[in-house]
Protein backbone atom coordinates (compact mmCIF):
# COMPACT_ATOMS: atom_id res chain seq x y z
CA UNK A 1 -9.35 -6.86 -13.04
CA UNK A 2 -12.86 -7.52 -10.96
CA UNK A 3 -13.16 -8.20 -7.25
CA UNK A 4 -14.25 -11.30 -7.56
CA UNK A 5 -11.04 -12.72 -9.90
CA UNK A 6 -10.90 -17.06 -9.41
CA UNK A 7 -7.34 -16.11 -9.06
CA UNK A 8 -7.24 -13.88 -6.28
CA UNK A 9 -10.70 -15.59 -5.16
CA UNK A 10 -8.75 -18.89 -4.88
CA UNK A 11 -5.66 -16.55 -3.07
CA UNK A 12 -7.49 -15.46 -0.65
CA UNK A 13 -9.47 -18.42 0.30
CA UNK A 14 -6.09 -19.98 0.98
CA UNK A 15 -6.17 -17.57 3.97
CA UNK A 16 -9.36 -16.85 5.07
CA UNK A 17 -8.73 -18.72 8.48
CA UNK A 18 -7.12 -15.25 9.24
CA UNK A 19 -8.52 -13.31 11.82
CA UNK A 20 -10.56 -10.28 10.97
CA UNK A 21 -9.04 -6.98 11.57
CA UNK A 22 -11.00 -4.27 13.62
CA UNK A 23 -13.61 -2.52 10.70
CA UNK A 24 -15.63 0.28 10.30
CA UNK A 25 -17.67 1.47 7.74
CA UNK A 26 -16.06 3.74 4.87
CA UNK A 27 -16.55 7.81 4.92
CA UNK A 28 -13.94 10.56 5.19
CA UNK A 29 -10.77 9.48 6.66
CA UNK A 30 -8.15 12.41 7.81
CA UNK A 31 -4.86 12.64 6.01
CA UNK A 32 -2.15 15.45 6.12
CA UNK A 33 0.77 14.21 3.95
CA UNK A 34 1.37 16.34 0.61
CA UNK A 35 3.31 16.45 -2.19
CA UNK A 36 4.01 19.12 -4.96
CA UNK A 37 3.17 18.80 -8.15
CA UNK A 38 5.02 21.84 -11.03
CA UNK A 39 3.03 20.20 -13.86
CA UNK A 40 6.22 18.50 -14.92
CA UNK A 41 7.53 15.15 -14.21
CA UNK A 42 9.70 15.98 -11.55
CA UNK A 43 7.61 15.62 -8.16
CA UNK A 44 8.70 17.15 -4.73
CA UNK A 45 7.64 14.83 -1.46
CA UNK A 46 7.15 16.86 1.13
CA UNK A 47 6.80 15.10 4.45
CA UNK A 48 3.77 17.46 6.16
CA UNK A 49 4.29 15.37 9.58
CA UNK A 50 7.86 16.12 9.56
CA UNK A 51 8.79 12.35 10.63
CA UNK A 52 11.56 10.14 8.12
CA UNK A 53 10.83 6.68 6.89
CA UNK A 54 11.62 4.28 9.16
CA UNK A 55 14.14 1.80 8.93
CA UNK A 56 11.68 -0.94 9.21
CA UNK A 57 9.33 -0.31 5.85
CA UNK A 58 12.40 1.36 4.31
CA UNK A 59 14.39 -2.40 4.89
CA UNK A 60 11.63 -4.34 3.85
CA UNK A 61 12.10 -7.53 1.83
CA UNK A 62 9.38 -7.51 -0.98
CA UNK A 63 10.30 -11.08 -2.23
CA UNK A 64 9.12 -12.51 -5.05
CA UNK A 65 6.29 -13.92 -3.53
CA UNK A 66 4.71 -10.39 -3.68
CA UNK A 67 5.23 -10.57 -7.53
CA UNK A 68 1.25 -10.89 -8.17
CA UNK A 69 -0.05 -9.14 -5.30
CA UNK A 70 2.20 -6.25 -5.58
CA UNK A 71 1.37 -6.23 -9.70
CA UNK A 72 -2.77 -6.24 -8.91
CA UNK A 73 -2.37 -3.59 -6.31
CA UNK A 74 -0.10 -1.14 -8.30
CA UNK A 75 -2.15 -1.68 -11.54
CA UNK A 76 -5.53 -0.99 -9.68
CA UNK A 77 -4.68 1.89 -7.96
CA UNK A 78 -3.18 2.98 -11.13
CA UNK A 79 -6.45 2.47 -12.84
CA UNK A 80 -8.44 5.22 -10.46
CA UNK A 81 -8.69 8.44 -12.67
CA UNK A 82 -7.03 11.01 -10.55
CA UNK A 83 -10.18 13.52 -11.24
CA UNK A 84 -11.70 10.60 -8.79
CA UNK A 85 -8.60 10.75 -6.28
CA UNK A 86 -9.09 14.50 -6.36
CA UNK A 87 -12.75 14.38 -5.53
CA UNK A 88 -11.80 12.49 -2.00
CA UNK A 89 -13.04 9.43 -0.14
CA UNK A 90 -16.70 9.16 -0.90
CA UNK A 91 -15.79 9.29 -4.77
CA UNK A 92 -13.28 6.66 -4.72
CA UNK A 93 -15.70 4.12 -2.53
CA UNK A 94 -18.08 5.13 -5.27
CA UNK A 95 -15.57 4.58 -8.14
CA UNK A 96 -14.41 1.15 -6.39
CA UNK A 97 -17.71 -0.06 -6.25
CA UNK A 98 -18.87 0.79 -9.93
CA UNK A 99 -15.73 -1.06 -11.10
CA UNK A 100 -15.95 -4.22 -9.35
CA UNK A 101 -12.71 -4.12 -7.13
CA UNK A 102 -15.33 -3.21 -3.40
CA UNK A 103 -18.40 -5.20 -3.24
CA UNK A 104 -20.08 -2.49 -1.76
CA UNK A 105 -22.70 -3.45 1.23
CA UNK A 106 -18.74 -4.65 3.68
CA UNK A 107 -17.61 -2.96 6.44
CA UNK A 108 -14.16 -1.54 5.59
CA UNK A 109 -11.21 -1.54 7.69
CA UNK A 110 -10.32 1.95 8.60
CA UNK A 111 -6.58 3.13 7.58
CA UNK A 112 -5.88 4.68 10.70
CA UNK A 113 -2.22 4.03 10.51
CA UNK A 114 0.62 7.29 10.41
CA UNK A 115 3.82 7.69 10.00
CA UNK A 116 4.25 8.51 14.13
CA UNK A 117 2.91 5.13 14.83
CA UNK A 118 4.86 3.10 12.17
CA UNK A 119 8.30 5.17 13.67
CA UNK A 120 7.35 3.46 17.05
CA UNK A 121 7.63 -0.01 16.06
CA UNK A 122 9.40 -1.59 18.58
CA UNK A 123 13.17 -2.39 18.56
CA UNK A 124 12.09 -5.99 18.95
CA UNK A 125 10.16 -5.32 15.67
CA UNK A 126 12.64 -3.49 14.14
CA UNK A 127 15.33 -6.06 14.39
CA UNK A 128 13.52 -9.24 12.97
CA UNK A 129 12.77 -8.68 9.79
CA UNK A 130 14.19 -12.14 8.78
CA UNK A 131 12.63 -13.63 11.80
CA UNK A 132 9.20 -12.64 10.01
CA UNK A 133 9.64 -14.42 6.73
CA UNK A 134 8.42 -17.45 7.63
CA UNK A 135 5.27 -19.02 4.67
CA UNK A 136 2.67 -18.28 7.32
CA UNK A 137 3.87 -14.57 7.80
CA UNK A 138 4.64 -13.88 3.85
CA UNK A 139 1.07 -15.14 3.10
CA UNK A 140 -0.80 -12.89 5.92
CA UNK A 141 0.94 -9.93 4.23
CA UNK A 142 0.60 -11.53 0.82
CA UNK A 143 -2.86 -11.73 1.54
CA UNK A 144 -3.05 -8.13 2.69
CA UNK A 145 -1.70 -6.50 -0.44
CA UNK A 146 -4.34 -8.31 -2.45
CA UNK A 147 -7.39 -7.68 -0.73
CA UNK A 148 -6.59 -4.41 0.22
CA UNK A 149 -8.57 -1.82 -1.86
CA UNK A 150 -11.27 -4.35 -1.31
CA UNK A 151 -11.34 -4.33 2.53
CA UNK A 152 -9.94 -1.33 3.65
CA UNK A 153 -10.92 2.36 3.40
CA UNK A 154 -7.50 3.78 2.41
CA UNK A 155 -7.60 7.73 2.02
CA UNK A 156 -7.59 9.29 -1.68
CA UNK A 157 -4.97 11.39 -1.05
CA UNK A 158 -2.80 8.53 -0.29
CA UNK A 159 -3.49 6.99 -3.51
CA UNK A 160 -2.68 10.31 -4.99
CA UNK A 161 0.49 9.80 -4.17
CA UNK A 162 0.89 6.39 -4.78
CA UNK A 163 -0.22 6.82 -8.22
CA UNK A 164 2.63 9.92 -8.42
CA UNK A 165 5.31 7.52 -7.09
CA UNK A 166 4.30 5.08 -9.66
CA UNK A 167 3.98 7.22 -12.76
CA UNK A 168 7.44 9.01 -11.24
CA UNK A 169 9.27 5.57 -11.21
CA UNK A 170 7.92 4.45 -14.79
CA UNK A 171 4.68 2.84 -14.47
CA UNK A 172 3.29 -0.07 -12.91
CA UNK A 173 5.32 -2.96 -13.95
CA UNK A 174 8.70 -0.79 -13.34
CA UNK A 175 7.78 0.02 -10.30
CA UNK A 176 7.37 -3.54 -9.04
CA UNK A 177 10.41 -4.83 -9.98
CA UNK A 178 12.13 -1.82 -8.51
CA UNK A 179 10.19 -3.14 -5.19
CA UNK A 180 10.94 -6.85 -5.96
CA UNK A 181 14.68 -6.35 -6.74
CA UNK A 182 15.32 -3.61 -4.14
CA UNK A 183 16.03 -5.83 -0.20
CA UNK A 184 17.60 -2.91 1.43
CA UNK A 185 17.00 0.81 1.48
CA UNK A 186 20.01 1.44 0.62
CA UNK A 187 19.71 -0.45 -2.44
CA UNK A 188 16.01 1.16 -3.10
CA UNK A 189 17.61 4.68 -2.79
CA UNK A 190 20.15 3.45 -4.96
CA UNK A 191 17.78 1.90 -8.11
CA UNK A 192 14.59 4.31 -7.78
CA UNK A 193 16.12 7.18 -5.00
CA UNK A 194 13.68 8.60 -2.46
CA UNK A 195 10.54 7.65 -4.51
CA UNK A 196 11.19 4.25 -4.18
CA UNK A 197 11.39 4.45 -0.55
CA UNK A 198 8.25 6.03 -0.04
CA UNK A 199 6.46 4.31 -2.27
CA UNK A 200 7.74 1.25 0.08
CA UNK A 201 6.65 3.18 2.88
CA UNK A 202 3.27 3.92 2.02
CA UNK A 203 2.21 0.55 1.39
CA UNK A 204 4.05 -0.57 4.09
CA UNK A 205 1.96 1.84 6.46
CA UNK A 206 -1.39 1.37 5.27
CA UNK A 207 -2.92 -0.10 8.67
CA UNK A 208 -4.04 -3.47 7.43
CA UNK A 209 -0.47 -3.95 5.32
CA UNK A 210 1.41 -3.14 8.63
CA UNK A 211 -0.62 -5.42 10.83
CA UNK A 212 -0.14 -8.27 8.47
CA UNK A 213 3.84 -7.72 7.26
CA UNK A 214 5.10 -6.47 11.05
C-alpha cells in the first residue's frame, strides 16, 4: 500500500481543485492525551485534557462512501510498528518515508487541532450534520482521510492510540464496519462502547479531517 497507488492517485486527482490547507514542515508536534496500557487486552482511555467527546464527531455519519478511505487509513496506521510510534515524531516521518506512504521533500500540514477546539464548534456547526452531506462535502473529507498520513504531520502518540482502539475493537476491517454501520453515538456506544467513540473522535479531530468533514 505505496503513496503513489493509481487508485488513490486517480482519488485524489478527482479533488485536487481543493484548496491547500495552511502547512508547515514536519518535527515534534505537542500532544498530552494518554491512555493505560496493563499488558492485557483491556485498555483504559484516560482523557488527560479532561474535556468529553463532542456531540459533533461522536454523531458523525461515516457512510459508505468512506468504505476505502477509512480501510487505507486504518490498515496503514496499523502497519507502523509501535517500537516506531514509541520512538515519537521524527521516527514515524522517517518510517513513512522509507515505506512509501510520505514522499518526503512536502511540507506537511501541522495537526494542531485539540479536543478544546473541536468542543467549540459552533451550534450552527453542530446542528447540520445532514446539511453537510452533500457529494462536494463527502469528497473534501473523503479526500482528507486518504491523503492524510501523506500530507499531514499527525503526532505518534495519536497513532498510538489509534492503533490501541483498533487492535481493542478487533482489527482493521472490524473496526471499519463498526464506523460504517455505527450513524449515531448512541449506536457506536452501543456496537463497539467508548472505544468506538473515540476512535471516531480522533480521526474526526485530526486538523485536516476536521477542516474537510465540518
Amino acid at each position: 500500500m505505496k503513496f503513489q497507488l493509481i487508485t488513490a492517485a486517480l482519488f485524489v486527482a478527482s479533488v485536487a481543485a481543493l484548496p491547500a490547507a495552511q502547512s508547515d514542515n514536519h518535527g515534534l508536534i505537542p500532544d498530552t492525551d494518554d491512555f493505560v496500557d496493563d499488558g492485557s487486552d483491556a485498555i483504559t482511555f484516560v482523557e488527560a485534557r479532561g474535556v468529553t467527546v463532542t456531540d459533533a464527531a461522536a454523531n458523525f455519519n461515516f457512510t459508505t462512501d468512506f468504505d476505502f478511505a477509512l480501510d487505507r487509513l486504518l490498515a496503514e496506521i496499523d502497519e507502523i510498528p509501535d517500537e516506531v510510534l514509541e520512538q515519537g515524531d521524527d521516527a514515524l516521518h522517517k518510517w513513512l518515508v522509507d515505506h512509501g506512504h510520505r514522499a518526503g521533500n512536502e511540507k506537511l500540514k501541522r495537526d494542531d487541532s485539540s479536543e478544546e477546539a473541536a468542543a467549540n464548534l459552533s451550534l450552527l456547526e453542530r446542528g447540520e450534520l445532514a446539511a453537510r452531506a452533500s457529494i462536494w462535502k463527502i469528497a473534501k473529507c473523503v479526500a482528507a482521510i486518504v491523503q492524510l498520513l501523506a500530507t499531514t504531520a499527525i503526532p505518534a502518540a495519536k497513532l498510538l492510540r489509534i492503533k490501541k482502539y483498533i487492535k481493542a475493537l478487533g482489527g482493521t476491517k472490524q473496526a471499519v464496519k463498526l464506523l460504517l454501520g455505527a450513524t449515531t453515538k448512541a449506536e457506536k456506544l452501543k456496537v463497539g462502547g467508548q472505544v468506538l467513540v473515540s476512535l471516531a473522535a480522533e480521526l474526526l479531530g485530526i486538523s485536516t479531517v476536521k477542516n474537510n468533514c465540518f
